[in-house]
Protein backbone atom coordinates (compact mmCIF):
# COMPACT_ATOMS: atom_id res chain seq x y z
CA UNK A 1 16.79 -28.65 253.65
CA UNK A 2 18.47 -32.12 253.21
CA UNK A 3 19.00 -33.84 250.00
CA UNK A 4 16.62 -36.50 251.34
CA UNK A 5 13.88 -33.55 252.35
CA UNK A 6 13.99 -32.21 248.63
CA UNK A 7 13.31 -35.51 247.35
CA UNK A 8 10.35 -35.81 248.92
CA UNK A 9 9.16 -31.66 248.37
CA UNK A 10 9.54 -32.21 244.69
CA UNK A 11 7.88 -36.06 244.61
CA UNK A 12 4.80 -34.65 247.19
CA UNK A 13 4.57 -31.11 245.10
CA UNK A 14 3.99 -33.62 241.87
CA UNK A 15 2.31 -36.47 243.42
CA UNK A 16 -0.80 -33.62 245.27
CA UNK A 17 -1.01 -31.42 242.01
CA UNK A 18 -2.14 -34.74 239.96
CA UNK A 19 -5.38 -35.16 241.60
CA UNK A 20 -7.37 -32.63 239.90
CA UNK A 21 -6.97 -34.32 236.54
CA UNK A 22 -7.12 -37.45 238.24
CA UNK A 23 -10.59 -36.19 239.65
CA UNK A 24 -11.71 -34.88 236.26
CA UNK A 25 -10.87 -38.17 233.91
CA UNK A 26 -12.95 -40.13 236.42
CA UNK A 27 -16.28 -38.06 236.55
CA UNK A 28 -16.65 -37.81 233.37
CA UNK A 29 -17.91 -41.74 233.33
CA UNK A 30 -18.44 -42.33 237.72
CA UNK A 31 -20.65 -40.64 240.02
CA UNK A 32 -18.10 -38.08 241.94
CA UNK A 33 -19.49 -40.22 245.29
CA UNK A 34 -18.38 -43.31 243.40
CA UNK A 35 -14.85 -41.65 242.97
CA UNK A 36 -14.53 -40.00 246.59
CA UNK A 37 -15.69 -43.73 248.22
CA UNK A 38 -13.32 -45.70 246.12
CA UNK A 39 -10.60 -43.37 246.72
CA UNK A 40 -11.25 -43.55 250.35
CA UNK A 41 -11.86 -47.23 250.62
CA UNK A 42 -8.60 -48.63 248.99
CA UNK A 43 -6.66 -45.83 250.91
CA UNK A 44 -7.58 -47.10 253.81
CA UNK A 45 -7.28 -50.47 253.11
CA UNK A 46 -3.68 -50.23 252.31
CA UNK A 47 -2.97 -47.82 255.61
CA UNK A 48 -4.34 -49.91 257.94
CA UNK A 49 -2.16 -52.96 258.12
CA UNK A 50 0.50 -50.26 258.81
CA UNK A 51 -1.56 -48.72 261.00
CA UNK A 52 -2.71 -51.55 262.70
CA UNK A 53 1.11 -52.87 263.39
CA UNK A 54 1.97 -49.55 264.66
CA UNK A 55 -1.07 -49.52 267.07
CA UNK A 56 -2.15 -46.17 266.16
CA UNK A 57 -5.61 -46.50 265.54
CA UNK A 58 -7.01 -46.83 269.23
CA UNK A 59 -5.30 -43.21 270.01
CA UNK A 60 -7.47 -41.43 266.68
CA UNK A 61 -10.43 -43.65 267.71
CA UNK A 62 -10.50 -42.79 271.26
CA UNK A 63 -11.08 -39.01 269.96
CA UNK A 64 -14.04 -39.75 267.82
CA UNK A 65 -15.89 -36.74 268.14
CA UNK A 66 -12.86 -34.58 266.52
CA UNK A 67 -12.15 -37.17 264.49
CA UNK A 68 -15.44 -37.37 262.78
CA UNK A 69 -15.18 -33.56 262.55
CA UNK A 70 -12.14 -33.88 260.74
CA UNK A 71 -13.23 -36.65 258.51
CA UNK A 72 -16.36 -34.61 257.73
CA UNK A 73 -14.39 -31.58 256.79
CA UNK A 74 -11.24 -32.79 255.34
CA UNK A 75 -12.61 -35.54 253.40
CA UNK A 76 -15.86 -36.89 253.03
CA UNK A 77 -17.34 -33.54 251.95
CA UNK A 78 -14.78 -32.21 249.75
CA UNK A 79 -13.82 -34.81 248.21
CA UNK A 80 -17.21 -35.38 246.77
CA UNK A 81 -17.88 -31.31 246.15
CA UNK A 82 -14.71 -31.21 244.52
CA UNK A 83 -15.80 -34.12 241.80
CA UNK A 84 -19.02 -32.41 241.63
CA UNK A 85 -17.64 -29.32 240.55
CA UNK A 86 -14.74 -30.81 237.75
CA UNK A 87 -18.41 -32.51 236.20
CA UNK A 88 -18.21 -28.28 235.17
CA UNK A 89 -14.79 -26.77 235.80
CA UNK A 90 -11.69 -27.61 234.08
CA UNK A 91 -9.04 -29.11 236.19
CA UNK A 92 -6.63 -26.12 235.94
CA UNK A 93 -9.94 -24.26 237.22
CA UNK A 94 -10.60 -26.49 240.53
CA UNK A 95 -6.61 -26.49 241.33
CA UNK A 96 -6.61 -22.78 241.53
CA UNK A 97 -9.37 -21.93 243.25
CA UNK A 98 -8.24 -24.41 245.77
CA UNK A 99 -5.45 -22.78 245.68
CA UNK A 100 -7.35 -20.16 248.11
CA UNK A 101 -7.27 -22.54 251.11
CA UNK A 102 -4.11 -21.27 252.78
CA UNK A 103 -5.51 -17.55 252.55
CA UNK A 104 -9.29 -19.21 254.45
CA UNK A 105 -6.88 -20.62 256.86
CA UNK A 106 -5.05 -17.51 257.86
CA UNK A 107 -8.24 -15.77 257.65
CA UNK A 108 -10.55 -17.97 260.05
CA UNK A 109 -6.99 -18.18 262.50
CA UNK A 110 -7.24 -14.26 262.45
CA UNK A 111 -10.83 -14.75 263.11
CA UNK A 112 -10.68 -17.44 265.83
CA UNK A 113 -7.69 -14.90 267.14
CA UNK A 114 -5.06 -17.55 267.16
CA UNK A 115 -2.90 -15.44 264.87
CA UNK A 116 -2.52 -11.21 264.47
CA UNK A 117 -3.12 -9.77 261.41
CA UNK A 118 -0.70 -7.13 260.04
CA UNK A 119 -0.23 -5.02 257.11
CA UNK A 120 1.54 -7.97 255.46
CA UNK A 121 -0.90 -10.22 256.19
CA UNK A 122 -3.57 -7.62 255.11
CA UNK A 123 -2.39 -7.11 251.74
CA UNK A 124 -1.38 -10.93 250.97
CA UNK A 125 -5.21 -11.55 251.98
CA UNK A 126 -6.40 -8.90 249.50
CA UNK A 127 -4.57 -10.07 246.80
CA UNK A 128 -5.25 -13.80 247.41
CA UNK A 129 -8.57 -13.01 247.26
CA UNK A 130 -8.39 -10.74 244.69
CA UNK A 131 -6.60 -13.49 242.14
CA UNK A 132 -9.62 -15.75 242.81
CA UNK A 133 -12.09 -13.35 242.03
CA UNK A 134 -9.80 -12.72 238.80
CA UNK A 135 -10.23 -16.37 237.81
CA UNK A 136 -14.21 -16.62 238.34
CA UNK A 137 -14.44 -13.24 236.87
CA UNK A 138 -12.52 -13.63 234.11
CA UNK A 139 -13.12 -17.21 233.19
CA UNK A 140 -16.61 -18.54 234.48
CA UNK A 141 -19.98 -18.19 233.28
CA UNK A 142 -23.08 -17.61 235.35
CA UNK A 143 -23.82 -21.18 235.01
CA UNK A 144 -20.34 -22.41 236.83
CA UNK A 145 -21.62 -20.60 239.75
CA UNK A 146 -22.86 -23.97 241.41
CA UNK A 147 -19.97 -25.53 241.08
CA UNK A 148 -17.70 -22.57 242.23
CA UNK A 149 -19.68 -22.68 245.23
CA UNK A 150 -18.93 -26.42 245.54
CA UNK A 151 -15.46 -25.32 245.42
CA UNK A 152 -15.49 -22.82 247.98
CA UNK A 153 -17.50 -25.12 250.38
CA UNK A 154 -14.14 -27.87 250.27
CA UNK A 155 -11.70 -24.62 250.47
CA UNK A 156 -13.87 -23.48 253.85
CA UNK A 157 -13.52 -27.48 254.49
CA UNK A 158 -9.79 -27.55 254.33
CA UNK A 159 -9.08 -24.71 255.98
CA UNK A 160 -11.15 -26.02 259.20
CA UNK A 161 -9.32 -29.48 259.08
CA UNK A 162 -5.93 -28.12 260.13
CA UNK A 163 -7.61 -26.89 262.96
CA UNK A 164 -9.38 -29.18 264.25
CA UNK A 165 -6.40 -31.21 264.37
CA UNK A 166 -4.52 -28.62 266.04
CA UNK A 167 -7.07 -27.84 268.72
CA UNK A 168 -8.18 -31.38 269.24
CA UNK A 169 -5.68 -34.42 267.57
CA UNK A 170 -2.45 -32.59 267.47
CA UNK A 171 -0.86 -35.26 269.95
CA UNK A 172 -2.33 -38.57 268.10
CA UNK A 173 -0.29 -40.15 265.52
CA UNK A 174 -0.37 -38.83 262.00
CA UNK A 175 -0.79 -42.29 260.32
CA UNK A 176 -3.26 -43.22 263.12
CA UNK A 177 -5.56 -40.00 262.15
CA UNK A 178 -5.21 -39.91 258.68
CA UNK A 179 -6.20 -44.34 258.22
CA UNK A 180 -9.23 -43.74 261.28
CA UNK A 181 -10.17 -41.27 259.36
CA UNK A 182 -10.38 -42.78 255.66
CA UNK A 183 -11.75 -45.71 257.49
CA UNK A 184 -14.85 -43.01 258.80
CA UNK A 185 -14.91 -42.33 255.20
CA UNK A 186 -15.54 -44.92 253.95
CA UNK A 187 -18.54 -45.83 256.24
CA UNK A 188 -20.26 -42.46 255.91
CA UNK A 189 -20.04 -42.94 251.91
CA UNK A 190 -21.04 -46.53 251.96
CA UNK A 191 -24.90 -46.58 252.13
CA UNK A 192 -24.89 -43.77 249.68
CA UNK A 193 -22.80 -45.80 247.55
CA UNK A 194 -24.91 -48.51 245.86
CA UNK A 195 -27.27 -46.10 243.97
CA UNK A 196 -24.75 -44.21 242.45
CA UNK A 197 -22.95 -47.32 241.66
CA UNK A 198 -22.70 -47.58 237.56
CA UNK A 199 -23.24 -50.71 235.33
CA UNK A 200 -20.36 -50.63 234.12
CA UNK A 201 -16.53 -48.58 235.14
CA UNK A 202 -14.58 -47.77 232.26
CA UNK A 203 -10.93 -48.82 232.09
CA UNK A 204 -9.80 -45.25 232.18
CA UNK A 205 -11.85 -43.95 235.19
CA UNK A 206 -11.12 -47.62 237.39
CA UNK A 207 -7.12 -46.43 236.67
CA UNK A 208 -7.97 -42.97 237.65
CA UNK A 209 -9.59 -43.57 240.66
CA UNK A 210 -7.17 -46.44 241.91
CA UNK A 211 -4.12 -44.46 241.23
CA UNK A 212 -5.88 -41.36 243.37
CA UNK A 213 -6.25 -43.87 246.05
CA UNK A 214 -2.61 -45.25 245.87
CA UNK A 215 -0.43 -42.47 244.27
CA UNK A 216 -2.34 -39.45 246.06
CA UNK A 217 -3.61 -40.90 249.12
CA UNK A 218 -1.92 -43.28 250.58
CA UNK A 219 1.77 -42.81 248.91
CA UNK A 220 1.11 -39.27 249.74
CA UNK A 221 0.28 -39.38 253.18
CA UNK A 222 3.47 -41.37 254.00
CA UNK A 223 5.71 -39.40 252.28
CA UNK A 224 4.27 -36.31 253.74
CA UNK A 225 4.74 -37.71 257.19
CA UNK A 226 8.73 -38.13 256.38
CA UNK A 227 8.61 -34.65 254.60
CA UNK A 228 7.39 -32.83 258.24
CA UNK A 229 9.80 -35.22 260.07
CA UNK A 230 12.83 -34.13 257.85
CA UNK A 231 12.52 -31.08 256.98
CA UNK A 232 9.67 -29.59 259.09
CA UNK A 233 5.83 -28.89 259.53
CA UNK A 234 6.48 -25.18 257.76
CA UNK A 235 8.36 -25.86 254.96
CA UNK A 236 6.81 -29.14 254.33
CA UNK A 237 3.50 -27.23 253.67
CA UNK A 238 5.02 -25.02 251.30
CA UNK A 239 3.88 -27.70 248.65
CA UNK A 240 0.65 -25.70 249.17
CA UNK A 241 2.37 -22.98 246.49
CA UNK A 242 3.88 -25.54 244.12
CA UNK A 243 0.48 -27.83 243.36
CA UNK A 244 -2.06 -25.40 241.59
CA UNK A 245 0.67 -24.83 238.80
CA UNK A 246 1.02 -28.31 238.71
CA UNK A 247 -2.62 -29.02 238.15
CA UNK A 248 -2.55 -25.99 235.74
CA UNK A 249 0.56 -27.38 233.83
CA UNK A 250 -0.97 -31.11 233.69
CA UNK A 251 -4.49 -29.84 232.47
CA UNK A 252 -2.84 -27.86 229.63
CA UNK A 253 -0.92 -30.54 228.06
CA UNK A 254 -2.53 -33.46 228.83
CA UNK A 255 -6.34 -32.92 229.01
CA UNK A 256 -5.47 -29.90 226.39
CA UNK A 257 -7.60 -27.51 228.68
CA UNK A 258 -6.86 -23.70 227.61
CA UNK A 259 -4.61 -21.52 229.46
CA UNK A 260 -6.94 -18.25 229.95
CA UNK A 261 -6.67 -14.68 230.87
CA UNK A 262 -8.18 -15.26 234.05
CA UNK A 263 -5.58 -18.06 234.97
CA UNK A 264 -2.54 -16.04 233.91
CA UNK A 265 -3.83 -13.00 236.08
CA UNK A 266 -5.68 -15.02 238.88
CA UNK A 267 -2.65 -17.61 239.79
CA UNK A 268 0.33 -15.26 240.45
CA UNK A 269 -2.08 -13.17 242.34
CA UNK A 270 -2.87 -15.86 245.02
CA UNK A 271 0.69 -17.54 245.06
CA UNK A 272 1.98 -14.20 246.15
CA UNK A 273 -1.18 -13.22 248.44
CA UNK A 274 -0.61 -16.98 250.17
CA UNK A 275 3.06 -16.10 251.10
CA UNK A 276 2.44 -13.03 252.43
CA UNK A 277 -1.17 -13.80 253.32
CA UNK A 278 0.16 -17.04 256.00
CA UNK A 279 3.69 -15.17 256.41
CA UNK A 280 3.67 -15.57 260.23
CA UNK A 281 4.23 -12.55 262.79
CA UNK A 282 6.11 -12.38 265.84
CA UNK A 283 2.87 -11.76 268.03
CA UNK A 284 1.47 -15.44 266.44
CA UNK A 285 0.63 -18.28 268.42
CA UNK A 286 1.48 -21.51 267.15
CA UNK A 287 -0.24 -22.31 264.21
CA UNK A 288 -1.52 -25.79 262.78
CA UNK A 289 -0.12 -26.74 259.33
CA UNK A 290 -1.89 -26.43 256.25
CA UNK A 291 -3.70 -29.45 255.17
CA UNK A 292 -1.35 -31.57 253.26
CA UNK A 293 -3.16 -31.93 250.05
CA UNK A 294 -4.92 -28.58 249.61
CA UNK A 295 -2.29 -29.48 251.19
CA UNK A 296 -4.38 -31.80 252.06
């Protein structure tokens, strides 16, 4: 890769592994809705003039019916089950288990037969699977359980998303998806919104949840867009290896979370089983990227 295309690797691998704590300073004072809709709302509000001068909105608009799907699986859902779950889970918890969305993806492409499974693949899956088992095993309680299963609900989520925009918005701009859909967003959360609305928003979680919305949204998006134009759509989504250790590493020294048997097991386990898990075969079809956070 370019000089230019590392730049942007190593700023996009830090900028998408900060959510998590992002995510779990906020709900521990905000509704997780609260944190999802603001997150969404000033996203798209500082997309869309952008968007709007590039005229890229009509194209995502004009596909509505994927682009709700998307929306619905890719953000709106997740993004609330994921700050439902950090009300439970550590950070370093909810980065790894995320961590499993590359392994759902090859797994539901294998499924939907748009990619052959090999030995490779086979083992990578197994072992994927069999780090995230480590980490609820080894670390959760029977009481987590709920929110694990929030988890795995926005891992199914953003595996799906890739998909859909493979199948459906593959030839519609990027930015044009990506603002149409925090736009959708926004809407869907909004008449949800006032009852979960608190009295007051501490400092702390109002800085949390605007720099998600600036630093990890909409910063992120763009530089993900010149990432896939510079360097590539597969090697831009090998960020999808580099966040969880940056959520791990960012929980442990600066929410002081522990570093547990189950992480030191569980994480090598499903870095390893994603690269050979999503290694591609000669017999594949093309693919769709991974989503950029999870990524996306």
């Amino acid at each position: 890769m370019t000089r230019r295309a590392w730049l942007l690797f190593v700023a996009l691998s830090l900028i998408w592994g900060v959510p998590y704590l992002l995510i779990r300073v906020a709900v521990q004072s905000v509704d997780p809705l609260i944190v999802a809709a603001g997150r969404t709302a000033i996203g798209a509000l500082v997309l869309l003039p952008l968007a709007w001068r590039r005229g890229v909105l009509g194209p995502a608009f004009r596909r509505w019916r994927p682009l709700l799907l998307f929306t619905l699986v890719e953000i709106s859902i997740p993004w609330v089950l994921l700050g439902h779950a950090e009300t439970r889970l550590t950070s370093s918890t909810a980065g790894l288990i995320i961590a499993a969305v590359p392994l759902t993806a090859a797994l539901l492409l294998t499924l939907l037969g748009d990619e052959r499974i090999d030995g490779r693949r086979l083992a990578g899956l197994a072992l994927g699977f069999g780090g995230v088992a480590a980490l609820v095993g080894l670390d959760l309680e029977a009481s987590d359980l709920g929110a694990v299963s929030a988890l795995a609900v926005a891992v199914l989520g953003y595996a799906i998303g890739p998909i859909v925009i493979a199948r459906s918005l593959s030839d519609v701009p990027p930015l044009g998806v990506v603002t149409a859909s925090l736009l959708l967003a926004t809407a869907l959360y909004a008449p949800f919104a006032p009852r979960a609305w608190p009295s007051v928003v501490p400092g702390t979680a109002a800085a949390a949840i605007v720099t998600l919305a600036l630093l990890c949204t909409a910063l992120a998006f763009l530089l993900f867009f010149a990432l896939v134009a510079e360097a590539g759509p597969a090697r831009a989504t090998v960020i999808t290896y580099v966040n969880p250790a940056i959520a791990v590493l960012l929980g442990v020294l600066v929410l002081d979370e522990p570093l547990t048997l189950g992480m030191a097991i569980g994480f090598p386990l499903v870095v390893v089983g994603s690269v050979l898990g999503t290694a591609r075969t000669r017999d594949d079809s093309a693919a769709p990227a991974r989503s950029p956070e999870a990524a996306a």
